[in-house]
PDB file of N, CA and C in Angstrom:
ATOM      1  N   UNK A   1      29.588 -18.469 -24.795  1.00  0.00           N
ATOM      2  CA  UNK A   1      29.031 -17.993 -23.550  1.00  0.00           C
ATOM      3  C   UNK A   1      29.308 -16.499 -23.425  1.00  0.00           C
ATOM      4  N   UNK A   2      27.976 -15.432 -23.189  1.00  0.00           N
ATOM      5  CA  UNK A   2      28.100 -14.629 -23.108  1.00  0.00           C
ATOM      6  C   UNK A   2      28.653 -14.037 -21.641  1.00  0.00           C
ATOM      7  N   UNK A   3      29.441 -13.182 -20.923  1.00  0.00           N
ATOM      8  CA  UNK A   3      29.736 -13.082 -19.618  1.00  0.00           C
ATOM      9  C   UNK A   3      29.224 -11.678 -19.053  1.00  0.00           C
ATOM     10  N   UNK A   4      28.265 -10.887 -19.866  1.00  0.00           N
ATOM     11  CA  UNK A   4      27.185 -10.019 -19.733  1.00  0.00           C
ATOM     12  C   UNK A   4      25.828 -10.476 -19.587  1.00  0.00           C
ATOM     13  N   UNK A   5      25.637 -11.664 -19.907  1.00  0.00           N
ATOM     14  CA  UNK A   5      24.464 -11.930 -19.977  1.00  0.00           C
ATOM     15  C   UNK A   5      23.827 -12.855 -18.594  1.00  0.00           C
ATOM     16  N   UNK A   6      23.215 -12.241 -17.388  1.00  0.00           N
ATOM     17  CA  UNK A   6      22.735 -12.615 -16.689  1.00  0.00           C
ATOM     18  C   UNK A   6      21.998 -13.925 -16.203  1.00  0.00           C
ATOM     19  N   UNK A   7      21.520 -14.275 -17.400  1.00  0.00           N
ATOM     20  CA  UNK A   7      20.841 -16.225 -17.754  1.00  0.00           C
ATOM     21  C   UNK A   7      21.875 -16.986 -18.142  1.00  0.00           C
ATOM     22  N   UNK A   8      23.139 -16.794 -18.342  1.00  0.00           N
ATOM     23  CA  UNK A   8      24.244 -17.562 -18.160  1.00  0.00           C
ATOM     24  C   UNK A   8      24.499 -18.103 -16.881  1.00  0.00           C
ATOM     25  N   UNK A   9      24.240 -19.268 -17.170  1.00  0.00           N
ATOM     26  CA  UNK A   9      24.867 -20.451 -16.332  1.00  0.00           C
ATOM     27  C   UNK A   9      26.258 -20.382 -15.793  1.00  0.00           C
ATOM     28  N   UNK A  10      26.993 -20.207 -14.386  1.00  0.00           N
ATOM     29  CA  UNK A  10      28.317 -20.340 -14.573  1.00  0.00           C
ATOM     30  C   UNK A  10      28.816 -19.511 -13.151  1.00  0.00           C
ATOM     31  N   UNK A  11      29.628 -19.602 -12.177  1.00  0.00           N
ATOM     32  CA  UNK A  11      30.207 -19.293 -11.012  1.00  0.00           C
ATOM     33  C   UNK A  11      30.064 -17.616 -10.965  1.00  0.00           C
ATOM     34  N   UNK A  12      29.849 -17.128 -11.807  1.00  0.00           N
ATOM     35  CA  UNK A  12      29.990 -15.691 -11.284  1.00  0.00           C
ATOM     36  C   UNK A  12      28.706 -15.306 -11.028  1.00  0.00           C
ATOM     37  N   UNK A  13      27.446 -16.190 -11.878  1.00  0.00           N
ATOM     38  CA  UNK A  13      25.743 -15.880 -11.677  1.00  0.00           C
ATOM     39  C   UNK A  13      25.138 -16.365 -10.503  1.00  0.00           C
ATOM     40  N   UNK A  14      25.575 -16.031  -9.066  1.00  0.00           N
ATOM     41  CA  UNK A  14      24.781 -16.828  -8.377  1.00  0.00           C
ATOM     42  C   UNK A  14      23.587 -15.872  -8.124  1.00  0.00           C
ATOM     43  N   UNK A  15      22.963 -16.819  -7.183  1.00  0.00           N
ATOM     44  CA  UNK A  15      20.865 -16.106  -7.228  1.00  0.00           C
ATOM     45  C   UNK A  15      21.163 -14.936  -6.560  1.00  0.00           C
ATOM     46  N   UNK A  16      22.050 -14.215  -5.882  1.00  0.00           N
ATOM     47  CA  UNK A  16      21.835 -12.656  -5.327  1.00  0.00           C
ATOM     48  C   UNK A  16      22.404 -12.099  -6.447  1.00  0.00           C
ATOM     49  N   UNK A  17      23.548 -12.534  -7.914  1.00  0.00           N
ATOM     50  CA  UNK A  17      23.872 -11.442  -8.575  1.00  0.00           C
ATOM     51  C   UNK A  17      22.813 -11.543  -9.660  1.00  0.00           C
ATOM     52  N   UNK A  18      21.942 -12.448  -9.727  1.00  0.00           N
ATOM     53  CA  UNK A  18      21.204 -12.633 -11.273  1.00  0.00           C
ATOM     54  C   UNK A  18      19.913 -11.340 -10.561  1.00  0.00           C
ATOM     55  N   UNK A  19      19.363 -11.851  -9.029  1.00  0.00           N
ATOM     56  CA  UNK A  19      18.372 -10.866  -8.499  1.00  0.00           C
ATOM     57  C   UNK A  19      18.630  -9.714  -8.591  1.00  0.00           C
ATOM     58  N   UNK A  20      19.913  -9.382  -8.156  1.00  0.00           N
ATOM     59  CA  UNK A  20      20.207  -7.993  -8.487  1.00  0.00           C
ATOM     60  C   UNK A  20      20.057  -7.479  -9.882  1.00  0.00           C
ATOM     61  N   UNK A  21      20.792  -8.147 -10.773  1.00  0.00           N
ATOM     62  CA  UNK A  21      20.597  -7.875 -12.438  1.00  0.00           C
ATOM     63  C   UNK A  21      19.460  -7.635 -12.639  1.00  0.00           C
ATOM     64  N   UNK A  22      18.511  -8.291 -12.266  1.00  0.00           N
ATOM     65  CA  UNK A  22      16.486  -8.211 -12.568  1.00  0.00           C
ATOM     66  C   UNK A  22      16.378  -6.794 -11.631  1.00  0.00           C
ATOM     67  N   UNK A  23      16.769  -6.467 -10.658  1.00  0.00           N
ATOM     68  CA  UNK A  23      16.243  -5.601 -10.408  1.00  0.00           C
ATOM     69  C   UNK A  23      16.908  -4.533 -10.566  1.00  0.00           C
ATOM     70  N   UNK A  24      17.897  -3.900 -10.966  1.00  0.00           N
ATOM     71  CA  UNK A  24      18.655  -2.996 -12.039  1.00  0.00           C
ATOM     72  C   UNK A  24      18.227  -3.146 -12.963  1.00  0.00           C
ATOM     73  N   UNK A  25      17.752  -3.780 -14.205  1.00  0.00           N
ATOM     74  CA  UNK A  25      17.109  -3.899 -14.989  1.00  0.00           C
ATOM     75  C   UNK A  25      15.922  -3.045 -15.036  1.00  0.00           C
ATOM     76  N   UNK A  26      14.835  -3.995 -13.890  1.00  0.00           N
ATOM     77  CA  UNK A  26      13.413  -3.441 -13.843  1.00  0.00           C
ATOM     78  C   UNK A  26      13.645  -1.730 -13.582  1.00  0.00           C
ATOM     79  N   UNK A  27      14.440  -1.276 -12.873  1.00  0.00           N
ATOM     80  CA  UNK A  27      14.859  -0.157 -11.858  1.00  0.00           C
ATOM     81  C   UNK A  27      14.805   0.942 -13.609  1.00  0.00           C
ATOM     82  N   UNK A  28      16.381   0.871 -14.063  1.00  0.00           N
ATOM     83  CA  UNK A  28      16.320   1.113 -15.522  1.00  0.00           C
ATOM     84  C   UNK A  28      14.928   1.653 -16.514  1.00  0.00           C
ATOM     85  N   UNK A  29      14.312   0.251 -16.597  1.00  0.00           N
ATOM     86  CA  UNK A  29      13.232   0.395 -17.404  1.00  0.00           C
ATOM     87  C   UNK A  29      12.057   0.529 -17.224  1.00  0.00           C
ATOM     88  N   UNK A  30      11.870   0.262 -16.032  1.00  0.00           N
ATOM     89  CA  UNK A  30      10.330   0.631 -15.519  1.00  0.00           C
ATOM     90  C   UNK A  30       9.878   1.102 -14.363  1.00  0.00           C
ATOM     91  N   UNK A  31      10.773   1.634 -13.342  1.00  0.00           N
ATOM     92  CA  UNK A  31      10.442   2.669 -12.032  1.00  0.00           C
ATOM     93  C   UNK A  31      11.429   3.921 -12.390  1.00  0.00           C
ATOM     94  N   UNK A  32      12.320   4.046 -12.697  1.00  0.00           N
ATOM     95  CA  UNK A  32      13.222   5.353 -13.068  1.00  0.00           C
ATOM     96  C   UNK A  32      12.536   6.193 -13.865  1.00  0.00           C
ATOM     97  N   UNK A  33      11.953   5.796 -15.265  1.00  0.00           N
ATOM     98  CA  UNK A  33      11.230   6.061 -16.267  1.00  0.00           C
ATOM     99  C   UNK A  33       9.733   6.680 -15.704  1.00  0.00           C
ATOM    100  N   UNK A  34       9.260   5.838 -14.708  1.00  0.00           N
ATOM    101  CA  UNK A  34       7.897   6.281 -14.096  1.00  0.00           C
ATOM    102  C   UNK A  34       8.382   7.497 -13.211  1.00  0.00           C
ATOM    103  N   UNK A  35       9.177   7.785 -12.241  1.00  0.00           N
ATOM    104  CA  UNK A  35       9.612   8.355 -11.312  1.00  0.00           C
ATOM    105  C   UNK A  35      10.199   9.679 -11.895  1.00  0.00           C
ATOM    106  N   UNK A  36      10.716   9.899 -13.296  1.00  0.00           N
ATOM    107  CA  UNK A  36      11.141  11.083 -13.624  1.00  0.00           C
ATOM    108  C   UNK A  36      10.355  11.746 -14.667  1.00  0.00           C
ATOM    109  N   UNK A  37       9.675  10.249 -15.496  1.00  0.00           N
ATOM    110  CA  UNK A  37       8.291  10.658 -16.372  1.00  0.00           C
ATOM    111  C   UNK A  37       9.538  10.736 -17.763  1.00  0.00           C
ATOM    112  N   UNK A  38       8.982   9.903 -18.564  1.00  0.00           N
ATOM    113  CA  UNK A  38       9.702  10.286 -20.175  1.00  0.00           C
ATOM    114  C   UNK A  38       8.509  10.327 -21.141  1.00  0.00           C
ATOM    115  N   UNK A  39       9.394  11.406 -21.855  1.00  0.00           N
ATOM    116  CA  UNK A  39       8.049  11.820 -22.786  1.00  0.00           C
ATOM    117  C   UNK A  39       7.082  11.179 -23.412  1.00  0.00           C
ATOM    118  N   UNK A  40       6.009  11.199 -24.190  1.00  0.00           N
ATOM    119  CA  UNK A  40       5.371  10.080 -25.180  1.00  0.00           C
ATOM    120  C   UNK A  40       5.038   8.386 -24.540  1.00  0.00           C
ATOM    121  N   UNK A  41       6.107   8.309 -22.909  1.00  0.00           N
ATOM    122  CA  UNK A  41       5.377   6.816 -22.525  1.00  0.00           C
ATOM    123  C   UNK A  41       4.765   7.121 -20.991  1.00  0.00           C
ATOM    124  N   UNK A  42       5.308   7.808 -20.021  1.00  0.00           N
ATOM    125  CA  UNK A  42       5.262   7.897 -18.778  1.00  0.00           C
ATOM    126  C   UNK A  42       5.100   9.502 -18.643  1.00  0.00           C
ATOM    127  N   UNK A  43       4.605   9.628 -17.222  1.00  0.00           N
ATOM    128  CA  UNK A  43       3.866  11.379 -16.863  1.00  0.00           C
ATOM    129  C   UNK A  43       4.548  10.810 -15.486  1.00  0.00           C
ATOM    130  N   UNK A  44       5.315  11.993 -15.538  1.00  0.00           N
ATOM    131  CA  UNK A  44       6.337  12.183 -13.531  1.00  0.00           C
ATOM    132  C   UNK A  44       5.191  11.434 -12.900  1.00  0.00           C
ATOM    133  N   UNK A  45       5.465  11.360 -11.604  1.00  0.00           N
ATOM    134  CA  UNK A  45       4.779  10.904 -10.264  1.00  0.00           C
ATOM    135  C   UNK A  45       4.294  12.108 -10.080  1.00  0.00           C
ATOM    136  N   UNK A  46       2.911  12.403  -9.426  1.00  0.00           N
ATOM    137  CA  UNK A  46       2.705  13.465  -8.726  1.00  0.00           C
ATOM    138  C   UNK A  46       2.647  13.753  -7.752  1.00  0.00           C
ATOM    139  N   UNK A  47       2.755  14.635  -6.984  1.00  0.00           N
ATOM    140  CA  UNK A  47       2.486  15.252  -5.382  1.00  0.00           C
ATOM    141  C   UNK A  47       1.838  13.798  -4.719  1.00  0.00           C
ATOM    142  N   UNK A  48       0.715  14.211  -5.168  1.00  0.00           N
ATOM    143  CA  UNK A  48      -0.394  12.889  -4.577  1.00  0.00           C
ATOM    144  C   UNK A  48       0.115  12.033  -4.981  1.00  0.00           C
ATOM    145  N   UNK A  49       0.779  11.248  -5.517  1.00  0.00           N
ATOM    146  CA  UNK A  49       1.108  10.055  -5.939  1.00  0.00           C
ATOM    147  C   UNK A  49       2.386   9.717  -4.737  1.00  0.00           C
ATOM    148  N   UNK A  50       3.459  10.705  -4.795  1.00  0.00           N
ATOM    149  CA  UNK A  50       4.229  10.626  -3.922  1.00  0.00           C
ATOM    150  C   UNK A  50       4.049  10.340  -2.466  1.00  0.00           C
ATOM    151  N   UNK A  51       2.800  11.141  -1.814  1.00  0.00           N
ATOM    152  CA  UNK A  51       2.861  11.410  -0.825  1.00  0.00           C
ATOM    153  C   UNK A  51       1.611  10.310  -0.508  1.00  0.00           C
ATOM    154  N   UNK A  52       1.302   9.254  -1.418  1.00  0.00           N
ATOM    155  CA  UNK A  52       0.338   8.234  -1.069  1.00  0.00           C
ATOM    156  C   UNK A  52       0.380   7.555   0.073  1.00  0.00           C
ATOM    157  N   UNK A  53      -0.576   7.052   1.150  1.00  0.00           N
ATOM    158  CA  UNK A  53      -0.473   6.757   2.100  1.00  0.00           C
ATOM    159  C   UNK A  53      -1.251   5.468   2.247  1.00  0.00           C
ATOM    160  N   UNK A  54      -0.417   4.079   1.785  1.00  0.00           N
ATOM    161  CA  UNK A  54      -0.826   3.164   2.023  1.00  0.00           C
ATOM    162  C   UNK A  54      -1.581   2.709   3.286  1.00  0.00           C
ATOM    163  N   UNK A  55      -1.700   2.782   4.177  1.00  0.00           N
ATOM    164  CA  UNK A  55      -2.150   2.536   5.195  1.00  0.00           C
ATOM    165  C   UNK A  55      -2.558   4.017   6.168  1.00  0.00           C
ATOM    166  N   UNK A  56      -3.196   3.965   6.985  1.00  0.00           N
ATOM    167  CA  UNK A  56      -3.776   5.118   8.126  1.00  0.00           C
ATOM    168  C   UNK A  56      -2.236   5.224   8.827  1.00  0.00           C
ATOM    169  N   UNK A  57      -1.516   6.988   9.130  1.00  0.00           N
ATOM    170  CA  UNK A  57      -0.696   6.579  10.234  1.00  0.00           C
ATOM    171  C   UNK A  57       0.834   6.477   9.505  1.00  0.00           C
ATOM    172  N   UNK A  58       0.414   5.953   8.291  1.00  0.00           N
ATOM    173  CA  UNK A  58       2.286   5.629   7.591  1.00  0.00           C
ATOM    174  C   UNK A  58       2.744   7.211   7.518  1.00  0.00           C
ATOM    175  N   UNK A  59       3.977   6.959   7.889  1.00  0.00           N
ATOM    176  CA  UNK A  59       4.800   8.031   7.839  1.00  0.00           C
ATOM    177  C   UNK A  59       5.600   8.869   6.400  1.00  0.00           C
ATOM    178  N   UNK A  60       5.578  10.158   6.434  1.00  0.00           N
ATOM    179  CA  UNK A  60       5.113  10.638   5.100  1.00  0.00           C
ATOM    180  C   UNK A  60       6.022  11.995   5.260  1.00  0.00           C
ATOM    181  N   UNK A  61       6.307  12.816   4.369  1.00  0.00           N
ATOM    182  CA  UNK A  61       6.484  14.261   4.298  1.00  0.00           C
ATOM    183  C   UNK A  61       5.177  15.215   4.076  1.00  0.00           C
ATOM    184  N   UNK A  62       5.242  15.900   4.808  1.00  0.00           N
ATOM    185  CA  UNK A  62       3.928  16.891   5.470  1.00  0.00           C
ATOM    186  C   UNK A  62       4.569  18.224   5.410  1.00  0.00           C
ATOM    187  N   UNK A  63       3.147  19.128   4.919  1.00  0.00           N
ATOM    188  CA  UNK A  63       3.530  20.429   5.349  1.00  0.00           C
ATOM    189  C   UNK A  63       3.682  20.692   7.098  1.00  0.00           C
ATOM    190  N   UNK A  64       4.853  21.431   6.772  1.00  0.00           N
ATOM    191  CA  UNK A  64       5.186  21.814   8.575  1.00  0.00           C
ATOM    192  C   UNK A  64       4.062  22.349   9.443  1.00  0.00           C
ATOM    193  N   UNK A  65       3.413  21.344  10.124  1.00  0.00           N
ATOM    194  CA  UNK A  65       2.719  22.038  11.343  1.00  0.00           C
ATOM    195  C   UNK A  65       1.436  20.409  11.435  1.00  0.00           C
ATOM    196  N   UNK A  66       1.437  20.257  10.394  1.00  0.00           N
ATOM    197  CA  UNK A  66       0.425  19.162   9.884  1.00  0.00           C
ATOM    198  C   UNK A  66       0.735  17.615  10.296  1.00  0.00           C
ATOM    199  N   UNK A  67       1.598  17.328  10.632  1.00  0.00           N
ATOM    200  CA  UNK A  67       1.807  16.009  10.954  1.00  0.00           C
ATOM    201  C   UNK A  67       1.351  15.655  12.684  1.00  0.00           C
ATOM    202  N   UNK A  68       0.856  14.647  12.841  1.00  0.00           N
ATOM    203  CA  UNK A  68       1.027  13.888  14.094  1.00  0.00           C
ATOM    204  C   UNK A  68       2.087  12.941  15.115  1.00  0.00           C
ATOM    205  N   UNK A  69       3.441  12.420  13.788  1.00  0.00           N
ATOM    206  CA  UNK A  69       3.725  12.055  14.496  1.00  0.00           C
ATOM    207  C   UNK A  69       4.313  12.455  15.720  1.00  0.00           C
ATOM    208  N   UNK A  70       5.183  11.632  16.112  1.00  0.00           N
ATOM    209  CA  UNK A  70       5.969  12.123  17.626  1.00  0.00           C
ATOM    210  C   UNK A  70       7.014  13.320  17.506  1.00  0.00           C
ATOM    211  N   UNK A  71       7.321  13.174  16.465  1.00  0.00           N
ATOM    212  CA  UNK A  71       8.760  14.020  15.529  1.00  0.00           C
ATOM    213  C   UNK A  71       8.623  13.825  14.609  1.00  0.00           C
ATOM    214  N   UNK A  72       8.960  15.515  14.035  1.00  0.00           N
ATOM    215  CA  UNK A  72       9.024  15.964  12.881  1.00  0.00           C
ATOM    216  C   UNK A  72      10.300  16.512  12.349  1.00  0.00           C
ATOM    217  N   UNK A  73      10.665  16.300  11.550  1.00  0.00           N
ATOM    218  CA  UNK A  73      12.652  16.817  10.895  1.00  0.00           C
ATOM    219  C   UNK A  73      11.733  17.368   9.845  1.00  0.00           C
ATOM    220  N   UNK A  74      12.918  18.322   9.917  1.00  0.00           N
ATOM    221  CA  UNK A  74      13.306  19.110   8.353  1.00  0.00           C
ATOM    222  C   UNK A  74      13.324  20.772   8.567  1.00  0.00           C
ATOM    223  N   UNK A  75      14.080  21.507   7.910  1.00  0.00           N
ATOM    224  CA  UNK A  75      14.291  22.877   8.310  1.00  0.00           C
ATOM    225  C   UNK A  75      13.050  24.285   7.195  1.00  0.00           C
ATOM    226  N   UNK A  76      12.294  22.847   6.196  1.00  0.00           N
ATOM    227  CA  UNK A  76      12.002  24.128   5.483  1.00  0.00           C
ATOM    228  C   UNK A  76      10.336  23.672   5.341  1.00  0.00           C
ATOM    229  N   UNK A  77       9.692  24.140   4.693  1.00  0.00           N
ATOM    230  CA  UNK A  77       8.135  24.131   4.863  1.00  0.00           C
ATOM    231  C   UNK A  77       7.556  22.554   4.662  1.00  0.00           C
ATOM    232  N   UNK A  78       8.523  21.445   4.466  1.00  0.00           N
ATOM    233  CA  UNK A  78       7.957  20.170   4.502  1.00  0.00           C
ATOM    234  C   UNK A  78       8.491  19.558   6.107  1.00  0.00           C
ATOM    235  N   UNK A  79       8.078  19.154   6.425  1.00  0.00           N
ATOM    236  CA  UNK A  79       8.902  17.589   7.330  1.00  0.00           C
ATOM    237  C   UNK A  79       8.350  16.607   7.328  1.00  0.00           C
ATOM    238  N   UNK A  80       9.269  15.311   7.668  1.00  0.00           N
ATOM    239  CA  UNK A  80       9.268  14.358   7.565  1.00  0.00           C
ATOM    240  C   UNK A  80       9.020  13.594   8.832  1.00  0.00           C
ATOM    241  N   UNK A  81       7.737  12.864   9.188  1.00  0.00           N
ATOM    242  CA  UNK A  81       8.048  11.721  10.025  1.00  0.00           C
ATOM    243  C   UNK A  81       8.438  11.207  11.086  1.00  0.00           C
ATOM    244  N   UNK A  82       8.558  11.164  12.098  1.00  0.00           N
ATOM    245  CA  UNK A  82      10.064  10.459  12.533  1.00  0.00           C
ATOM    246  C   UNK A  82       9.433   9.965  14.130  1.00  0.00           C
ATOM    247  N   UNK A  83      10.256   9.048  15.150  1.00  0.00           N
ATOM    248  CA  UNK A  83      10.314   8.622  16.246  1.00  0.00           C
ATOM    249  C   UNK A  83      11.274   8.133  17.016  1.00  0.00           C
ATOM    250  N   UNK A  84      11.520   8.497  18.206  1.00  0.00           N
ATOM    251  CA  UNK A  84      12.816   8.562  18.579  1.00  0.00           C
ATOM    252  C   UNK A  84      12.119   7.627  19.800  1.00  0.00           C
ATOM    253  N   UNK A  85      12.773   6.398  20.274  1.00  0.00           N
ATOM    254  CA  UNK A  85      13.317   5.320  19.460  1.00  0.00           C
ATOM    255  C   UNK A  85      12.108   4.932  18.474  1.00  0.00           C
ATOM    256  N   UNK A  86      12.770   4.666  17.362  1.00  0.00           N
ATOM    257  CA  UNK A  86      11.891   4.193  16.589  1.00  0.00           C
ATOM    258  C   UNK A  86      10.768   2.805  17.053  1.00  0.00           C
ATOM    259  N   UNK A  87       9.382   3.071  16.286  1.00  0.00           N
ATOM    260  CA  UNK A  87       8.265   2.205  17.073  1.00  0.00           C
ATOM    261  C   UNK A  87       8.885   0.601  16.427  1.00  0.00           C
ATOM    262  N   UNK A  88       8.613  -0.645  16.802  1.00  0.00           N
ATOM    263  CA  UNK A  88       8.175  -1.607  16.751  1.00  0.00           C
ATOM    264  C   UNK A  88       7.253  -2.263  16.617  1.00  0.00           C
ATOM    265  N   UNK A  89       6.361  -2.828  15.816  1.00  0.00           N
ATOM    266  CA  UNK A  89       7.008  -2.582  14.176  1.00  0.00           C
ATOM    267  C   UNK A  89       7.089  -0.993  13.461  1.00  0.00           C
ATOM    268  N   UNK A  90       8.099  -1.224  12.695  1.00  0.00           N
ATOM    269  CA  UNK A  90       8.180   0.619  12.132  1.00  0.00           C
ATOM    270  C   UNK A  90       7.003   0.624  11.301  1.00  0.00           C
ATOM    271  N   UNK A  91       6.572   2.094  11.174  1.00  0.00           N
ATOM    272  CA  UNK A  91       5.636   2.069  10.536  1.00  0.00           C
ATOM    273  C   UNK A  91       5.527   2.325   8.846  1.00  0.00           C
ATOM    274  N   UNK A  92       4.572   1.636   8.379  1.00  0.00           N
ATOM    275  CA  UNK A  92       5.193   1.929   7.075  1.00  0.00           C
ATOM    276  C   UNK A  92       4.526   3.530   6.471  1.00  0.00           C
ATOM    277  N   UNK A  93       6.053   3.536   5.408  1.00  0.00           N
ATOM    278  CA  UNK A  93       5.957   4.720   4.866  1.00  0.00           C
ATOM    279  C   UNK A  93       5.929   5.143   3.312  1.00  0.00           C
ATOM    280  N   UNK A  94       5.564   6.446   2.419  1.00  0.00           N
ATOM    281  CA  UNK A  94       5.439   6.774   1.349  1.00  0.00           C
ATOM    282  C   UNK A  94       6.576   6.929   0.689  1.00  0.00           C
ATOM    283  N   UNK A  95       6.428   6.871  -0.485  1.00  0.00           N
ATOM    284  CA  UNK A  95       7.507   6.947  -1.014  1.00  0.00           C
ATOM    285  C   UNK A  95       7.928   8.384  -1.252  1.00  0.00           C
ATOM    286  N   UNK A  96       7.026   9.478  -0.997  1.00  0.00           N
ATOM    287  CA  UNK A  96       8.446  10.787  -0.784  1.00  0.00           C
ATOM    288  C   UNK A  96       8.803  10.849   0.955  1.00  0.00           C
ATOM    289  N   UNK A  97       8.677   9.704   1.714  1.00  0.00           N
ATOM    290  CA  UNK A  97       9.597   9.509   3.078  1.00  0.00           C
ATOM    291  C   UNK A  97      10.575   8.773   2.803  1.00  0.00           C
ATOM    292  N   UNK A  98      10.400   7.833   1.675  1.00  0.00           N
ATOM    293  CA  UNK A  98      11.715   6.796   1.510  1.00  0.00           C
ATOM    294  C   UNK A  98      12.779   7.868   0.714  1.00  0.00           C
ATOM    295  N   UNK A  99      12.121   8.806  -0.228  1.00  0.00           N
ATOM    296  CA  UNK A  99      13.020   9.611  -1.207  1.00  0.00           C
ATOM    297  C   UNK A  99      13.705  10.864   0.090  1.00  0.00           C
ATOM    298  N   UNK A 100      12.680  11.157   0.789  1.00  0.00           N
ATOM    299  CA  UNK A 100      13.581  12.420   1.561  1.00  0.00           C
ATOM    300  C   UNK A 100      15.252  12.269   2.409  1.00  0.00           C
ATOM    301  N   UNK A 101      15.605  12.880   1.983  1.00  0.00           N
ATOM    302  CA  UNK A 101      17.296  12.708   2.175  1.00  0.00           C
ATOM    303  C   UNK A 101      17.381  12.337   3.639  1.00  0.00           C
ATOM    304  N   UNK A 102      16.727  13.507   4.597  1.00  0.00           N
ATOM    305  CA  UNK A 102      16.762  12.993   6.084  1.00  0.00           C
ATOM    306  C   UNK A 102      16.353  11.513   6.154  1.00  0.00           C
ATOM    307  N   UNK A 103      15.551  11.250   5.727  1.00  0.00           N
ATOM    308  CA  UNK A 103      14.626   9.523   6.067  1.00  0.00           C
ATOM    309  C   UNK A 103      15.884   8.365   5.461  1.00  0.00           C
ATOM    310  N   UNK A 104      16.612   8.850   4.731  1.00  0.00           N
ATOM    311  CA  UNK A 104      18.053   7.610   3.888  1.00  0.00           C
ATOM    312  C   UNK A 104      18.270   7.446   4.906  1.00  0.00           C
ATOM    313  N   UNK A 105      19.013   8.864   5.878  1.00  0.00           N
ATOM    314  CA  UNK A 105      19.884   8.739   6.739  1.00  0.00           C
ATOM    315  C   UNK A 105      19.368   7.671   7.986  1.00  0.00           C
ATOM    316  N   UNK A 106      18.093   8.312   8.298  1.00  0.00           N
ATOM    317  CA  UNK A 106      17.433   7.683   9.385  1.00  0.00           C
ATOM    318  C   UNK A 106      17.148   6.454   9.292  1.00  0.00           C
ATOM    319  N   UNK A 107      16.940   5.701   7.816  1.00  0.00           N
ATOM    320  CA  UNK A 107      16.919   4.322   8.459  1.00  0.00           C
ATOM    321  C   UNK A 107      17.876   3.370   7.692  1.00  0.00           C
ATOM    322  N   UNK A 108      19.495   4.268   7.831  1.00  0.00           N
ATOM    323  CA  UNK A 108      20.523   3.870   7.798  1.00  0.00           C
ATOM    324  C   UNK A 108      21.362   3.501   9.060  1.00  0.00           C
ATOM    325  N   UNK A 109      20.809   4.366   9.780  1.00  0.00           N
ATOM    326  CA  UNK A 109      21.276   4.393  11.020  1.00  0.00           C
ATOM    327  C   UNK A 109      22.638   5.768  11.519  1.00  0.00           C
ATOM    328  N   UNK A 110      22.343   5.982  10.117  1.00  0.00           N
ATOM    329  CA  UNK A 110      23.614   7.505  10.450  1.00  0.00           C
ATOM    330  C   UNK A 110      23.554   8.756  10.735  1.00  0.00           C
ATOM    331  N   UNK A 111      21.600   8.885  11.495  1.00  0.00           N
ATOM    332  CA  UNK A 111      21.093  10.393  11.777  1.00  0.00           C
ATOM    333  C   UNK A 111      21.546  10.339  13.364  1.00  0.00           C
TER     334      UNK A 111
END
């Protein structure tokens, strides 16, 4: 019995540590790789790719002056997003709002 190996049967594999393993794994080999771009298999994310806007309204990083929402953070020519109290349901957002450092904080609860 291997005790690295995640498809091992046995008290330390339960279903949140094997899920986690799959998704450290996937994370590893196939969004890290897309997200920083490695040579000969993957090309970075781009601007537009980042700042994709699944839905009308999802909350995003914007050049400063350009956004609608209610509030806007950030001190330098982008900002980010934001609503004070946050709406119900939150709205969804891009993935350079999930990457922007202010937005961790904010829906950590530690802004």
């Amino acid at each position: 019995m291997n005790d690295d190996d995640p498809t091992t049967p046995g008290p330390d594999h339960t279903l949140t540590r094997m899920l986690s393993d799959q998704f450290a794994w996937h994370w590893k080999h196939h969004l890290r790789p897309r997200f920083h771009g490695l040579p000969g298999r993957y090309e970075p994310l781009s601007d537009d790719e980042y700042r994709w806007e699944p839905v009308p309204g999802a909350w995003n990083v914007r050049p400063r002056g350009t956004s609608t929402a209610p509030v806007q953070a950030g001190s330098g020519d982008f900002t980010i997003d934001l609503a004070f109290p946050e709406p119900v349901p939150s709205p969804l957002t891009t993935i350079a709002w999930r990457l922007a450092p202010g937005a961790r904080r904010r829906m950590s609860g530690d802004a």
